[in-house]
Every structure is written in C-alpha cells, then in structure tokens.
Protein backbone atom coordinates (compact mmCIF):
# COMPACT_ATOMS: atom_id res chain seq x y z
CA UNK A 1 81.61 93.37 95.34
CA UNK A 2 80.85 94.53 92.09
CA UNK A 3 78.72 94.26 89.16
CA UNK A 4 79.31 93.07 85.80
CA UNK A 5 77.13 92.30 83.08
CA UNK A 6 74.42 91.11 85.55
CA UNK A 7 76.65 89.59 87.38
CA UNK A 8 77.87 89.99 90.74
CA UNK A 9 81.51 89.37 91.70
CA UNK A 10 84.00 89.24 95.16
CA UNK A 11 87.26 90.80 95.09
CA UNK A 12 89.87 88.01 96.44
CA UNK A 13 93.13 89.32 97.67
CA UNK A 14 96.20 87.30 98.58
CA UNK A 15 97.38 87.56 101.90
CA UNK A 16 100.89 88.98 102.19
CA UNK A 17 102.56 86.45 104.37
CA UNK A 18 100.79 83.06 103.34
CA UNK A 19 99.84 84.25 99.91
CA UNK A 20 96.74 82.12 100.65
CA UNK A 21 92.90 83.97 99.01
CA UNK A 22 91.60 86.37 101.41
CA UNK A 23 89.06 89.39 101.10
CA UNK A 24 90.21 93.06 102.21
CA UNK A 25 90.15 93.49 105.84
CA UNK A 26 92.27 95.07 108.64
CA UNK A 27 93.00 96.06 112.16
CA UNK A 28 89.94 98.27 113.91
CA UNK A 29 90.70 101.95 113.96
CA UNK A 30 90.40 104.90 116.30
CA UNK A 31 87.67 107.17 115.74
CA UNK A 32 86.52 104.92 112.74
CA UNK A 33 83.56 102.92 112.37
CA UNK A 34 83.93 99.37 110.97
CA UNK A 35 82.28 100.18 108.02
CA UNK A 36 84.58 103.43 107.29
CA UNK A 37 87.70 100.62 108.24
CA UNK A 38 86.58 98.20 105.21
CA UNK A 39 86.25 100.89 102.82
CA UNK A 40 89.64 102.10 103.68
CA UNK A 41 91.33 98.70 103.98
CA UNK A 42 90.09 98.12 100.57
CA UNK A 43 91.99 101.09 99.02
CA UNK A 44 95.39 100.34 100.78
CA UNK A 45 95.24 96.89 99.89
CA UNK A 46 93.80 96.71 96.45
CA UNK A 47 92.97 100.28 95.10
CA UNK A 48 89.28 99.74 95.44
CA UNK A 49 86.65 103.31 96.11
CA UNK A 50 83.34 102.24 97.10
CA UNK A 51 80.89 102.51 99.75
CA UNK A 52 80.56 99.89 102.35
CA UNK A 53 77.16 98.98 104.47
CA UNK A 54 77.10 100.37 107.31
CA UNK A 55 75.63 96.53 108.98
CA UNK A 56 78.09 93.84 108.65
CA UNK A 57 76.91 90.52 106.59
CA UNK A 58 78.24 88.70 108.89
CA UNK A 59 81.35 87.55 110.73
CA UNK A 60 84.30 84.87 110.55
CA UNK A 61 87.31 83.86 112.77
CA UNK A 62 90.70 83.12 111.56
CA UNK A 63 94.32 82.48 113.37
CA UNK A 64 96.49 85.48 112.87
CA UNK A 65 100.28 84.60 112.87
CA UNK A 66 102.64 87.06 114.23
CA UNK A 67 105.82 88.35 113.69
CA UNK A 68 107.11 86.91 116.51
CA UNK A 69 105.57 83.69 115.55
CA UNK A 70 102.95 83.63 118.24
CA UNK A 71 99.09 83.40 116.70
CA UNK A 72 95.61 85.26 117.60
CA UNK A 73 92.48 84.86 116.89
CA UNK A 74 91.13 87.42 114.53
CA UNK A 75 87.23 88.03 114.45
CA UNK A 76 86.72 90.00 111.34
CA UNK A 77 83.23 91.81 110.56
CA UNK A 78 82.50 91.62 106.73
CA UNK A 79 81.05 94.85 105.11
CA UNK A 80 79.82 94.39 101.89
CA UNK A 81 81.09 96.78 99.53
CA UNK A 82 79.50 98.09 96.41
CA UNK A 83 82.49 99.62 93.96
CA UNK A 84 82.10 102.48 92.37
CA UNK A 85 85.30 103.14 90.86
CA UNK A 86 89.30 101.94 91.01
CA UNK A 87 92.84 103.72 91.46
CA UNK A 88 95.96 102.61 89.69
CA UNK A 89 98.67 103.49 92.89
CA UNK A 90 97.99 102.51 96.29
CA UNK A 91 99.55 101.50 99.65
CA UNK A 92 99.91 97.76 99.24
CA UNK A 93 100.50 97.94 95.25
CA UNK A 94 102.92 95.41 94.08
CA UNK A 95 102.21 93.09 97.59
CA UNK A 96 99.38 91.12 96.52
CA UNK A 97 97.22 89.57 93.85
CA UNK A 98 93.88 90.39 92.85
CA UNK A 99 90.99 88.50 91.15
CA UNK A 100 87.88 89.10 90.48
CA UNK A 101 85.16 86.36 90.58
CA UNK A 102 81.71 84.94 91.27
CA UNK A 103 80.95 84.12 95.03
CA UNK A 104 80.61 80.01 94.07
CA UNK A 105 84.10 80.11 92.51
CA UNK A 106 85.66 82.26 95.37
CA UNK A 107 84.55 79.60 98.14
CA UNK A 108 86.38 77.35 95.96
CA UNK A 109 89.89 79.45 96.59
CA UNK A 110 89.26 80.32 99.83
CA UNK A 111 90.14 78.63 103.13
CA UNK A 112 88.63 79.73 106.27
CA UNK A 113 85.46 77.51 106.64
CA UNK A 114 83.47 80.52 108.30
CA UNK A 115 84.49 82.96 105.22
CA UNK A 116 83.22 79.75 102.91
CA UNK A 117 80.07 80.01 104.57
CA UNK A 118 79.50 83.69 104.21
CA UNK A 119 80.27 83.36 100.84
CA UNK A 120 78.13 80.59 99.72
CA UNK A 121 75.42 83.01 101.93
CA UNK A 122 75.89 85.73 99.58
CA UNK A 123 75.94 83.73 96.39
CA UNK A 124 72.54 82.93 97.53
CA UNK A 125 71.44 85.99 98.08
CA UNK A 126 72.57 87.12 94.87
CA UNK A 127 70.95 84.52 92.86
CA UNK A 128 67.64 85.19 94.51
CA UNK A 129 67.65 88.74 93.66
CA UNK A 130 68.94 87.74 90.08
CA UNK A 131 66.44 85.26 89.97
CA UNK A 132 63.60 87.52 90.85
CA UNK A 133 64.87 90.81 88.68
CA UNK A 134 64.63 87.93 85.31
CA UNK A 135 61.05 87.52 86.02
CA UNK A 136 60.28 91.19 86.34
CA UNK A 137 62.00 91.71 83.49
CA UNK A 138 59.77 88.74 82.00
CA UNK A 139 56.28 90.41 83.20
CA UNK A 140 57.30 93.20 81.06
C-alpha cells in the first residue's frame, strides 16, 4: 500500500497465467518469515521496496492451477506493506501489469471473494483513520 495525496492505495498485479487482478504473494520460504516473503515477493513481481508488518491482516484461500493441470488450495497470509520507494528492473518485469488504486475500486477488479473481503476491511480501516486525522486537523 501506499500513500498519495492523503490517500491510500493497493498495488494490483496480474497473475501470470490467468492474467486475472491479484496482489503480490508467493510460495513460503526457508529460513524466511512470512513477512520477509511478502516484501520480497513484492520486488520480484512488481519492483516494489517497502517494509511489511510483521502480523498478517488477515488471510484468503484461492485454487492454484498447476502445470500439470492438477489444482491446490493456496492459503495466502496478507502483509500489509507500506512503500517506501520503487526499482525500474526486476525479476518478473515485462510478465505482468500493475495498477495502482483505492481499496473500494480494487474489490471491484478482483475475484477471490475472501481477498474482496479483506479489502473492503482495509478500505474501512483507512477511512476511519482518514476520517479521524480531518477532525484533528479541524481542532487545530
């Protein structure tokens, strides 16, 4: 996630074999901690530095198709990472699309019902705290 004049946004990535709107996310990793796996998923797949929380926001299932055409059930942890910066060459350059957008319009791309969920969570969240920083800024 990022933010951009006051407003908070979700990084949407397509997926490379269904092309269909995804966030960053990947297989767990040896001697990594799931937190350390979404910050580096998120600079091989779309060039993104940041620092990821530690806790997960929450979780969401999806089917997993295989090469050999079988499927699995993926449950992916979702660590919410704030961006502090953006390189131009990475390991999935060239493979995917990027957008950038607020968590309301996201839901609208996305397609996993759980993920939906998560997002609508956080677009609450995010209102709340933008809610409550507007009348701080009013008391002032």
């Amino acid at each position: 996630m990022r933010q951009r004049q006051a407003i908070s946004e979700i990084l949407l990535i397509t997926s490379r074999d269904t092309g269909r709107w995804v966030i960053p996310k990947g297989w767990p990793m040896k001697k990594r901690k799931p937190h350390q796996v979404a910050q580096q998923e998120a600079l091989e797949e779309a060039g993104i530095v940041g620092q990821a929380a530690k806790r997960s926001f929450g979780s969401y299932q999806y089917e997993k198709r295989l090469s050999g055409g079988d499927a699995v059930t993926c449950i992916v942890k979702v660590h919410l990472l704030s961006v502090s910066d953006t390189v131009a060459e990475f390991a999935e350059r060239g493979q995917r699309q990027m957008t950038w957008m607020a968590p309301r319009e996201a839901v609208k791309h996305v397609k996993e019902l759980q993920l939906k969920e998560l997002m609508e969570r956080l677009a609450d969240e995010f209102e709340a705290v933008n809610c409550h920083a507007s009348t701080m800024r009013g008391r002032y």
